[in-house]
PDB file of N, CA and C in Angstrom:
ATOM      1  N   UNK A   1     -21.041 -44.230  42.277  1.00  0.00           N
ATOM      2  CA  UNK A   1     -21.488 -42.873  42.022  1.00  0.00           C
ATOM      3  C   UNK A   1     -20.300 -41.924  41.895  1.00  0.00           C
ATOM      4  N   UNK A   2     -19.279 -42.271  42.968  1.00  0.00           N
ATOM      5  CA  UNK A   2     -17.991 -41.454  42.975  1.00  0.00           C
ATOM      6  C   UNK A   2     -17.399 -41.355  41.435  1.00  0.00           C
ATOM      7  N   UNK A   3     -17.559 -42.742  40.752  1.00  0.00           N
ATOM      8  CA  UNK A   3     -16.816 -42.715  39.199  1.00  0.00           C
ATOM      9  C   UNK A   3     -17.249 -42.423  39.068  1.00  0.00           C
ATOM     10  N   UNK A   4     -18.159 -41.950  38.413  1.00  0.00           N
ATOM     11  CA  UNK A   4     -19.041 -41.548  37.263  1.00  0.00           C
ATOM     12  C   UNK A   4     -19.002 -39.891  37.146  1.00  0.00           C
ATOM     13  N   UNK A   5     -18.864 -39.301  38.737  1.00  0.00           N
ATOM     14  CA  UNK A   5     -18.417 -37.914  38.702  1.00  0.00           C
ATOM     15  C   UNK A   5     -17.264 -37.611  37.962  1.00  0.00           C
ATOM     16  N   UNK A   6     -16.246 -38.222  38.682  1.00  0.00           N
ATOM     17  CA  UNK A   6     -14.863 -38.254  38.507  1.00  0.00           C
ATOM     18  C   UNK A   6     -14.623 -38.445  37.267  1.00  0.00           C
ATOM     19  N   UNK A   7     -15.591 -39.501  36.284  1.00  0.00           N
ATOM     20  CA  UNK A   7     -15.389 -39.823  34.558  1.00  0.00           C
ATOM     21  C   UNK A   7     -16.344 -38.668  34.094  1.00  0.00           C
ATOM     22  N   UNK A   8     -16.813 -37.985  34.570  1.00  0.00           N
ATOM     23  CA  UNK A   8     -18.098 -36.655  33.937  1.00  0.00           C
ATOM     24  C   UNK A   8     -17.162 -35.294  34.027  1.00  0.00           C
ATOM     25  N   UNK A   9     -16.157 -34.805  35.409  1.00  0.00           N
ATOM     26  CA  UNK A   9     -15.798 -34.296  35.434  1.00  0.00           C
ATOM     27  C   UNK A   9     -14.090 -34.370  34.436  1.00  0.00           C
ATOM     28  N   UNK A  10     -13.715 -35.727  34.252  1.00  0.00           N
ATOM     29  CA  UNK A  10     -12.512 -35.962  33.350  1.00  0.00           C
ATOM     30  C   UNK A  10     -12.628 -35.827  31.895  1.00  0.00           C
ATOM     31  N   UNK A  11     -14.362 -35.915  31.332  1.00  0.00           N
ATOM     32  CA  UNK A  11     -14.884 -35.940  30.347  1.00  0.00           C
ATOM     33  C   UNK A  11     -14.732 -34.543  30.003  1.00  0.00           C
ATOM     34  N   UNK A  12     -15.268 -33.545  30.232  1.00  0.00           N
ATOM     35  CA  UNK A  12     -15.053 -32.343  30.915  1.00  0.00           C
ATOM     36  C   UNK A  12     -14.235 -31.774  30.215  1.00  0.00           C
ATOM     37  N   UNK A  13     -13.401 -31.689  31.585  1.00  0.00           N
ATOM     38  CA  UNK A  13     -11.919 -31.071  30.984  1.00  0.00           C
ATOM     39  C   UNK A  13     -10.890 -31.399  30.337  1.00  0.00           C
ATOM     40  N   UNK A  14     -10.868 -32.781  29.440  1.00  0.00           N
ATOM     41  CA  UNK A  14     -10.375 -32.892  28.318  1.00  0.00           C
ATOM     42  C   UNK A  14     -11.126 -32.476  27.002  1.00  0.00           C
ATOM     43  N   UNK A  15     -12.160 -32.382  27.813  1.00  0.00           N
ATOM     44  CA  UNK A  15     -12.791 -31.613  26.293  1.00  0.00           C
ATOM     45  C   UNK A  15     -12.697 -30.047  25.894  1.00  0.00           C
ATOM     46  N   UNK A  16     -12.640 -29.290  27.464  1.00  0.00           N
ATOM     47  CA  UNK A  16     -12.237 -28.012  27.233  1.00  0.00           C
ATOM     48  C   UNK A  16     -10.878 -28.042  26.862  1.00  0.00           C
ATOM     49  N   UNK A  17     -10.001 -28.604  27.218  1.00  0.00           N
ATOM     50  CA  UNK A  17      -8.722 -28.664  26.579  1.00  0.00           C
ATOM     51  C   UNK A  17      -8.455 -28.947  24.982  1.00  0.00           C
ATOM     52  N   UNK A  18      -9.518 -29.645  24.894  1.00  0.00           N
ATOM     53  CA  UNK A  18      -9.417 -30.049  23.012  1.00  0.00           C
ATOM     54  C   UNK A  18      -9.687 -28.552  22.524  1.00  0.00           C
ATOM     55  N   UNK A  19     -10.724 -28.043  23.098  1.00  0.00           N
ATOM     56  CA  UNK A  19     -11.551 -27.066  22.729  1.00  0.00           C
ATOM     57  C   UNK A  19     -10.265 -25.576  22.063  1.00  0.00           C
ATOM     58  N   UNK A  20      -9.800 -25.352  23.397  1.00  0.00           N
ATOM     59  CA  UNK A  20      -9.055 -24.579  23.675  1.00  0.00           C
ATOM     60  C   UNK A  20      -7.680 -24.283  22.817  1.00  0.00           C
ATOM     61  N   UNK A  21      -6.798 -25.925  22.793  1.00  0.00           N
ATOM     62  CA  UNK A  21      -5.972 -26.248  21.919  1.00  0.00           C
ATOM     63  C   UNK A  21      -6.256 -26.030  20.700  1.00  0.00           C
ATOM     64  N   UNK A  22      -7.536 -26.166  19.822  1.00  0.00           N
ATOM     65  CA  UNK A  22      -8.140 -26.181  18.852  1.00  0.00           C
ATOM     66  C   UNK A  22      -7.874 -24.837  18.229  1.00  0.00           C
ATOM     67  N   UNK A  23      -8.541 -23.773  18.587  1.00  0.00           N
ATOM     68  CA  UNK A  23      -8.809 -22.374  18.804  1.00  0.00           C
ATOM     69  C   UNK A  23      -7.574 -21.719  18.835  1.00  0.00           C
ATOM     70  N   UNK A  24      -6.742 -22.371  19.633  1.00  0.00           N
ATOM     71  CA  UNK A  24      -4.977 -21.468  19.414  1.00  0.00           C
ATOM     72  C   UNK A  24      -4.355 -22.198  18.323  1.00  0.00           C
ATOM     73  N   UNK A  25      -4.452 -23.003  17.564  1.00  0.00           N
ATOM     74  CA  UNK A  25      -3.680 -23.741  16.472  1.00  0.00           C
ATOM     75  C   UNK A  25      -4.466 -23.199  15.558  1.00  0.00           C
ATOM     76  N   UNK A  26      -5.938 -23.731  15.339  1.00  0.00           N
ATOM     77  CA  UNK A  26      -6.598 -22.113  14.486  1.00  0.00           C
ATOM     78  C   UNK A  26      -5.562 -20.869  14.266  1.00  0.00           C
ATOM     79  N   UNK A  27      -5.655 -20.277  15.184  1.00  0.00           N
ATOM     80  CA  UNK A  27      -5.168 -18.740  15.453  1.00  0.00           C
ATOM     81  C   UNK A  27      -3.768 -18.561  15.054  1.00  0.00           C
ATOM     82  N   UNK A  28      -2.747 -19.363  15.038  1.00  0.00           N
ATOM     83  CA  UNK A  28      -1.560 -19.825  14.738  1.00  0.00           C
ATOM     84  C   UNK A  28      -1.460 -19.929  13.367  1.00  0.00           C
ATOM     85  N   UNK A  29      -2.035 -20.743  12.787  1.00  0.00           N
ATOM     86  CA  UNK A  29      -2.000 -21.064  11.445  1.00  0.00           C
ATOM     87  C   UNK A  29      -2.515 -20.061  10.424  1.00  0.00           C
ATOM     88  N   UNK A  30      -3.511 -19.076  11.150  1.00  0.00           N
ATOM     89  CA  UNK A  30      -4.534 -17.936  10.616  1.00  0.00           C
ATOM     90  C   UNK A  30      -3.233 -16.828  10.552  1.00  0.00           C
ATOM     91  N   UNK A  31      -2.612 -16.216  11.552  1.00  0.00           N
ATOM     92  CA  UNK A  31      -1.142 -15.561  11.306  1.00  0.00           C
ATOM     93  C   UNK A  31      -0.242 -15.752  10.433  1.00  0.00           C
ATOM     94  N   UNK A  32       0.046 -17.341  10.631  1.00  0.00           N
ATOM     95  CA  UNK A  32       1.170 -17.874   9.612  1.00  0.00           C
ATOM     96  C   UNK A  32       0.785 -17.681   8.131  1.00  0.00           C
ATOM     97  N   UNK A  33      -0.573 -17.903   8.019  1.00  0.00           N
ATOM     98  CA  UNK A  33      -1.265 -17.726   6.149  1.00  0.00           C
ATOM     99  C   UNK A  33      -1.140 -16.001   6.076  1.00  0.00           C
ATOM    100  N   UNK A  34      -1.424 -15.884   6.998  1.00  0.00           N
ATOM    101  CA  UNK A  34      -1.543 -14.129   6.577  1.00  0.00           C
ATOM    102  C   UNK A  34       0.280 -13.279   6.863  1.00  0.00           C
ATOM    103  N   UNK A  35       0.800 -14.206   6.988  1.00  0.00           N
ATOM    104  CA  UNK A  35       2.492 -13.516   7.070  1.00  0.00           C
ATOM    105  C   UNK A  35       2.903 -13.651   5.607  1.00  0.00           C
ATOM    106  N   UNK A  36       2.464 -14.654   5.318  1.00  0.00           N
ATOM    107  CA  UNK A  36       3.130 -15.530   4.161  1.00  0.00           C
ATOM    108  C   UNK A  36       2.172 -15.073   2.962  1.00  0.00           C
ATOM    109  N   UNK A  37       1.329 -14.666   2.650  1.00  0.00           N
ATOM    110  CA  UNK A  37       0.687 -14.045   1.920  1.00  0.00           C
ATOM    111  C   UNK A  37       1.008 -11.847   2.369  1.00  0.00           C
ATOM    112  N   UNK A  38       1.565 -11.451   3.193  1.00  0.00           N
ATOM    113  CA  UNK A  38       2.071 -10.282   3.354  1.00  0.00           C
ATOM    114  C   UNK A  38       3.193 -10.623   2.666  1.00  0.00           C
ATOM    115  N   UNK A  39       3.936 -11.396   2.906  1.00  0.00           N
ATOM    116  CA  UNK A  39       5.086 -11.436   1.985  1.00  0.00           C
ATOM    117  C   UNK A  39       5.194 -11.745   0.455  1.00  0.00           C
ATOM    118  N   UNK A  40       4.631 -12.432   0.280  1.00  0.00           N
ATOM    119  CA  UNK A  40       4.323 -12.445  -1.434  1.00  0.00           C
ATOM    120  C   UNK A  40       3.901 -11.281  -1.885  1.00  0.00           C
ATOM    121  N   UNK A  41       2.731 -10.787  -1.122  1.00  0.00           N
ATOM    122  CA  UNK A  41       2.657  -9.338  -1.905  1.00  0.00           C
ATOM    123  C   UNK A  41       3.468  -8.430  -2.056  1.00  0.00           C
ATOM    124  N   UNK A  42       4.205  -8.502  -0.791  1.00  0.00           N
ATOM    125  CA  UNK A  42       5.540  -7.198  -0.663  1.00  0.00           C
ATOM    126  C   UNK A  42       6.203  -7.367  -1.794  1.00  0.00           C
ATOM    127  N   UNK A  43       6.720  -8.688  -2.348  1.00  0.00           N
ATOM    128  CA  UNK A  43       7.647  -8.804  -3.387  1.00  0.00           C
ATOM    129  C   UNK A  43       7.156  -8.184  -4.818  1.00  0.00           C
ATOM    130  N   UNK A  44       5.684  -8.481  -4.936  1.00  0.00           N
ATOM    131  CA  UNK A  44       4.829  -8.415  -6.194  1.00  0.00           C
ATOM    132  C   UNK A  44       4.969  -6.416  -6.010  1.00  0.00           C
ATOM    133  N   UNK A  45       4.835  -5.919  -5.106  1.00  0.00           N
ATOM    134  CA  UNK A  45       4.581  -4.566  -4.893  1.00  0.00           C
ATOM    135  C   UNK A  45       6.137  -3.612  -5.079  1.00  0.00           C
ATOM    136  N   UNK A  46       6.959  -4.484  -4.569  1.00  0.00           N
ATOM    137  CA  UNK A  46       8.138  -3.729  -4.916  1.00  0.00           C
ATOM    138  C   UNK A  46       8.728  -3.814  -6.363  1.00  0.00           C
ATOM    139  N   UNK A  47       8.058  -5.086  -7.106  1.00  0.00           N
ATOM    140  CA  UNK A  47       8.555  -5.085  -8.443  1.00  0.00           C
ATOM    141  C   UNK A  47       8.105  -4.363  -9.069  1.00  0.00           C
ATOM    142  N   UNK A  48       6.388  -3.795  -8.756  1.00  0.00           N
ATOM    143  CA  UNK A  48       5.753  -2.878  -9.726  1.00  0.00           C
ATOM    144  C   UNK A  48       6.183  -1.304  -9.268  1.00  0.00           C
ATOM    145  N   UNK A  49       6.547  -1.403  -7.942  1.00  0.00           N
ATOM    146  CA  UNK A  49       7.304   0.067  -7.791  1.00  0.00           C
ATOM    147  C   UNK A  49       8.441   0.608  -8.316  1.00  0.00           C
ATOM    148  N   UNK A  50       9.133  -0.623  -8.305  1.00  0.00           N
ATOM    149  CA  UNK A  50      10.865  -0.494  -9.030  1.00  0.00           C
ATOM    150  C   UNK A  50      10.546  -0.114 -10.655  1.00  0.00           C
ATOM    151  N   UNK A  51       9.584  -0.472 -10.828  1.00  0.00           N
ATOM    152  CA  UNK A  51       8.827  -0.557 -12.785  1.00  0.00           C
ATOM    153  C   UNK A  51       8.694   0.834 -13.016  1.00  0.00           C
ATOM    154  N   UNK A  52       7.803   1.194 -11.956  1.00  0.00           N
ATOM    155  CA  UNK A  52       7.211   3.384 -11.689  1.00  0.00           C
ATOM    156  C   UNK A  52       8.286   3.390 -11.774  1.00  0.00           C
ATOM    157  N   UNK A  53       9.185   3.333 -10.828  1.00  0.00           N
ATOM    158  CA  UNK A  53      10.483   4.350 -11.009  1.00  0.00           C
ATOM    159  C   UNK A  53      11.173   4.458 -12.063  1.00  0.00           C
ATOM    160  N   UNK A  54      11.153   3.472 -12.851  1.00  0.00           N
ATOM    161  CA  UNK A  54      12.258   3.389 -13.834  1.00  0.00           C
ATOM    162  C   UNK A  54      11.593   3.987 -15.104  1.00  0.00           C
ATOM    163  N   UNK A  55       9.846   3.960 -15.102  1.00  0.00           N
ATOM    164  CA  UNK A  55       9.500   4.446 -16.251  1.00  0.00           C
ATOM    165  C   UNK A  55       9.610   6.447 -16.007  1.00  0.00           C
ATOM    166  N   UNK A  56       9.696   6.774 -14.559  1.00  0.00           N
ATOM    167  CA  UNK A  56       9.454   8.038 -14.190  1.00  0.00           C
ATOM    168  C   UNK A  56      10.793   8.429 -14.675  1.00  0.00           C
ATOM    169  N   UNK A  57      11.872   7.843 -14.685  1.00  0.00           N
ATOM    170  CA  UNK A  57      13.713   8.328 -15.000  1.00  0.00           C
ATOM    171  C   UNK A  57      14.001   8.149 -16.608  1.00  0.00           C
ATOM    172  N   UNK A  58      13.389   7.631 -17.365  1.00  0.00           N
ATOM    173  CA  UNK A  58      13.397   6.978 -18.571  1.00  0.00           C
ATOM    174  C   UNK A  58      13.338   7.566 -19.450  1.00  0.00           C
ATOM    175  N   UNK A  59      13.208   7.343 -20.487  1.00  0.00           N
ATOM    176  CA  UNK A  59      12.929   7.634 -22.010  1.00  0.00           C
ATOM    177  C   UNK A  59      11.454   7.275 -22.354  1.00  0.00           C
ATOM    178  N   UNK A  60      10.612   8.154 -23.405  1.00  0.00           N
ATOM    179  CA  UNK A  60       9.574   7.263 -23.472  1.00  0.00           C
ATOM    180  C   UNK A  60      10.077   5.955 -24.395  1.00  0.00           C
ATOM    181  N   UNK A  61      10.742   5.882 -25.204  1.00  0.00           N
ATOM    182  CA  UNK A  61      10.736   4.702 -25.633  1.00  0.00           C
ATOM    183  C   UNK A  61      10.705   3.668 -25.018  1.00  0.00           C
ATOM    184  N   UNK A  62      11.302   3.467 -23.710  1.00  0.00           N
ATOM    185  CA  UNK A  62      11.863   2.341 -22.580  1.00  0.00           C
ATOM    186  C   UNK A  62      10.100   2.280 -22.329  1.00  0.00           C
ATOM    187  N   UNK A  63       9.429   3.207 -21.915  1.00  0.00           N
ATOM    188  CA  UNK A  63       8.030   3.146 -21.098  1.00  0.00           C
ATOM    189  C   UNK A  63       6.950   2.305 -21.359  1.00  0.00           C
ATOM    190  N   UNK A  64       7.461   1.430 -22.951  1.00  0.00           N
ATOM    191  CA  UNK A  64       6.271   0.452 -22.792  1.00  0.00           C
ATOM    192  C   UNK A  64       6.734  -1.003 -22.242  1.00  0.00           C
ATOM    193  N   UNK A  65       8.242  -1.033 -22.671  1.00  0.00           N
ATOM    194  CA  UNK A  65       8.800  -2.072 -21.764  1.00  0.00           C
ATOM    195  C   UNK A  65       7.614  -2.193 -20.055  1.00  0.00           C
ATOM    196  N   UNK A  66       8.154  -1.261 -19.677  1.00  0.00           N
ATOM    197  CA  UNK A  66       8.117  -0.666 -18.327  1.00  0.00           C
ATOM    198  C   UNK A  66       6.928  -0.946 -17.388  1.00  0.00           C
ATOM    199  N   UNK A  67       5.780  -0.656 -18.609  1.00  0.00           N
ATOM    200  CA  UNK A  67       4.230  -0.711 -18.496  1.00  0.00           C
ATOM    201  C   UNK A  67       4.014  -1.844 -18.440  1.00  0.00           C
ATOM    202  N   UNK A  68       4.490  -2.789 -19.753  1.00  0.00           N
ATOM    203  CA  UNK A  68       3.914  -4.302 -20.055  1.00  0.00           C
ATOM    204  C   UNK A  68       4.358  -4.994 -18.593  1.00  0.00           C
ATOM    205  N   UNK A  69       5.367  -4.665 -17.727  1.00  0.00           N
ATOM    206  CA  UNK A  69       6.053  -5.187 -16.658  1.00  0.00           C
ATOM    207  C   UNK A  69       5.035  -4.803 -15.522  1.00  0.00           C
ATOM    208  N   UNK A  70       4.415  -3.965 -15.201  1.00  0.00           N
ATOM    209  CA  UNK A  70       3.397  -3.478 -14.366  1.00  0.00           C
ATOM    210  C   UNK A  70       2.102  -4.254 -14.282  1.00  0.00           C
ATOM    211  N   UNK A  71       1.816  -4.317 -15.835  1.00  0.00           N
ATOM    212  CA  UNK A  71       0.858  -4.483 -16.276  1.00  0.00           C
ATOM    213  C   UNK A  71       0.155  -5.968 -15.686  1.00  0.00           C
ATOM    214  N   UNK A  72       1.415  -6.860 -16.499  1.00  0.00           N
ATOM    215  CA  UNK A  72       1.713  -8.313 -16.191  1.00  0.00           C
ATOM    216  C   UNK A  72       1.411  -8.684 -14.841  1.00  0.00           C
ATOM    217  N   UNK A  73       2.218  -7.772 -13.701  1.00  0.00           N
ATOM    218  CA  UNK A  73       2.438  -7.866 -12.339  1.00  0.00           C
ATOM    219  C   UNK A  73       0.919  -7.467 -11.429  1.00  0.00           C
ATOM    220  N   UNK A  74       0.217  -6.686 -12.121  1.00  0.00           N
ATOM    221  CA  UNK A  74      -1.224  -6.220 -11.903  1.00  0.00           C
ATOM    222  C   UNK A  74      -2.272  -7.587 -12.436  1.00  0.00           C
ATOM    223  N   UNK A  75      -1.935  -7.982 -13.269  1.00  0.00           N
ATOM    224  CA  UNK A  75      -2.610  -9.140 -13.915  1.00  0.00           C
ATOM    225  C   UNK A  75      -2.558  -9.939 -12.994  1.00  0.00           C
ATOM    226  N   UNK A  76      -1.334 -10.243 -12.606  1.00  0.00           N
ATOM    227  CA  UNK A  76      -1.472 -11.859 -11.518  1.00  0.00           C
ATOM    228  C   UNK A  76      -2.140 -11.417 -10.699  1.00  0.00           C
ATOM    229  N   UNK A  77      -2.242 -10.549  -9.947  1.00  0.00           N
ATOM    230  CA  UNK A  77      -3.353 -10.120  -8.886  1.00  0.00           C
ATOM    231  C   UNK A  77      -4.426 -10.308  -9.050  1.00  0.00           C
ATOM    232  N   UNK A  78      -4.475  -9.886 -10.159  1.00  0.00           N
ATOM    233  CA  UNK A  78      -6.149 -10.007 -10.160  1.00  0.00           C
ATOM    234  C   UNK A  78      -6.614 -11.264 -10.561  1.00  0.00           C
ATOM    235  N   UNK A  79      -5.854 -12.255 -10.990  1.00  0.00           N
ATOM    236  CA  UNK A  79      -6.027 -13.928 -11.719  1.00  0.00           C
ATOM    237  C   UNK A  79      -6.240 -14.581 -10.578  1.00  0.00           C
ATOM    238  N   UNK A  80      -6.120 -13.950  -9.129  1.00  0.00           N
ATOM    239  CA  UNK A  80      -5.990 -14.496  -7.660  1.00  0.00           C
ATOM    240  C   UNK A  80      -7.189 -14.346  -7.086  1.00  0.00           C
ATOM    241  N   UNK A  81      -7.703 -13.586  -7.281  1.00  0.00           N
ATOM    242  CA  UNK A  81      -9.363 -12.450  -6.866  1.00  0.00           C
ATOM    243  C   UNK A  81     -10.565 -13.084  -7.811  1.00  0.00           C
TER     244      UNK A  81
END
């Protein structure tokens, strides 16, 4: 009778431990996707800002360059969605 506690109660708490472990490696990996996707965007966001600026200092002639570069950079976004 003593085993059977002792294997009910070992049953137990390796299972809350799976449980638990589970749930923080979840949570871990859920950060890491969402760092790493903050960072891709940052890059995508500063290229289309650096684009504004340069069409705001410019010539209009330069401004469709400028646009098609925005434009493009707005496109992949949305090819993601």
């Amino acid at each position: 009778m003593t085993e059977g506690i002792f294997s009910l109660v070992g049953v137990l708490v390796g299972g809350a431990i799976t449980l638990l472990t589970t749930i923080w490696l979840d949570r871990v990996r859920e950060r890491t996707g969402l760092t790493a996707a903050a960072r891709l965007i940052y890059l995508e966001l500063a290229e289309a800002s650096t684009a504004v600026a340069w069409v705001t200092k410019n010539s209009e002639r330069q401004h469709d360059q400028a646009w098609e570069l925005i434009f493009d950079t707005l496109s992949q976004w949305r090819g993601h969605s």
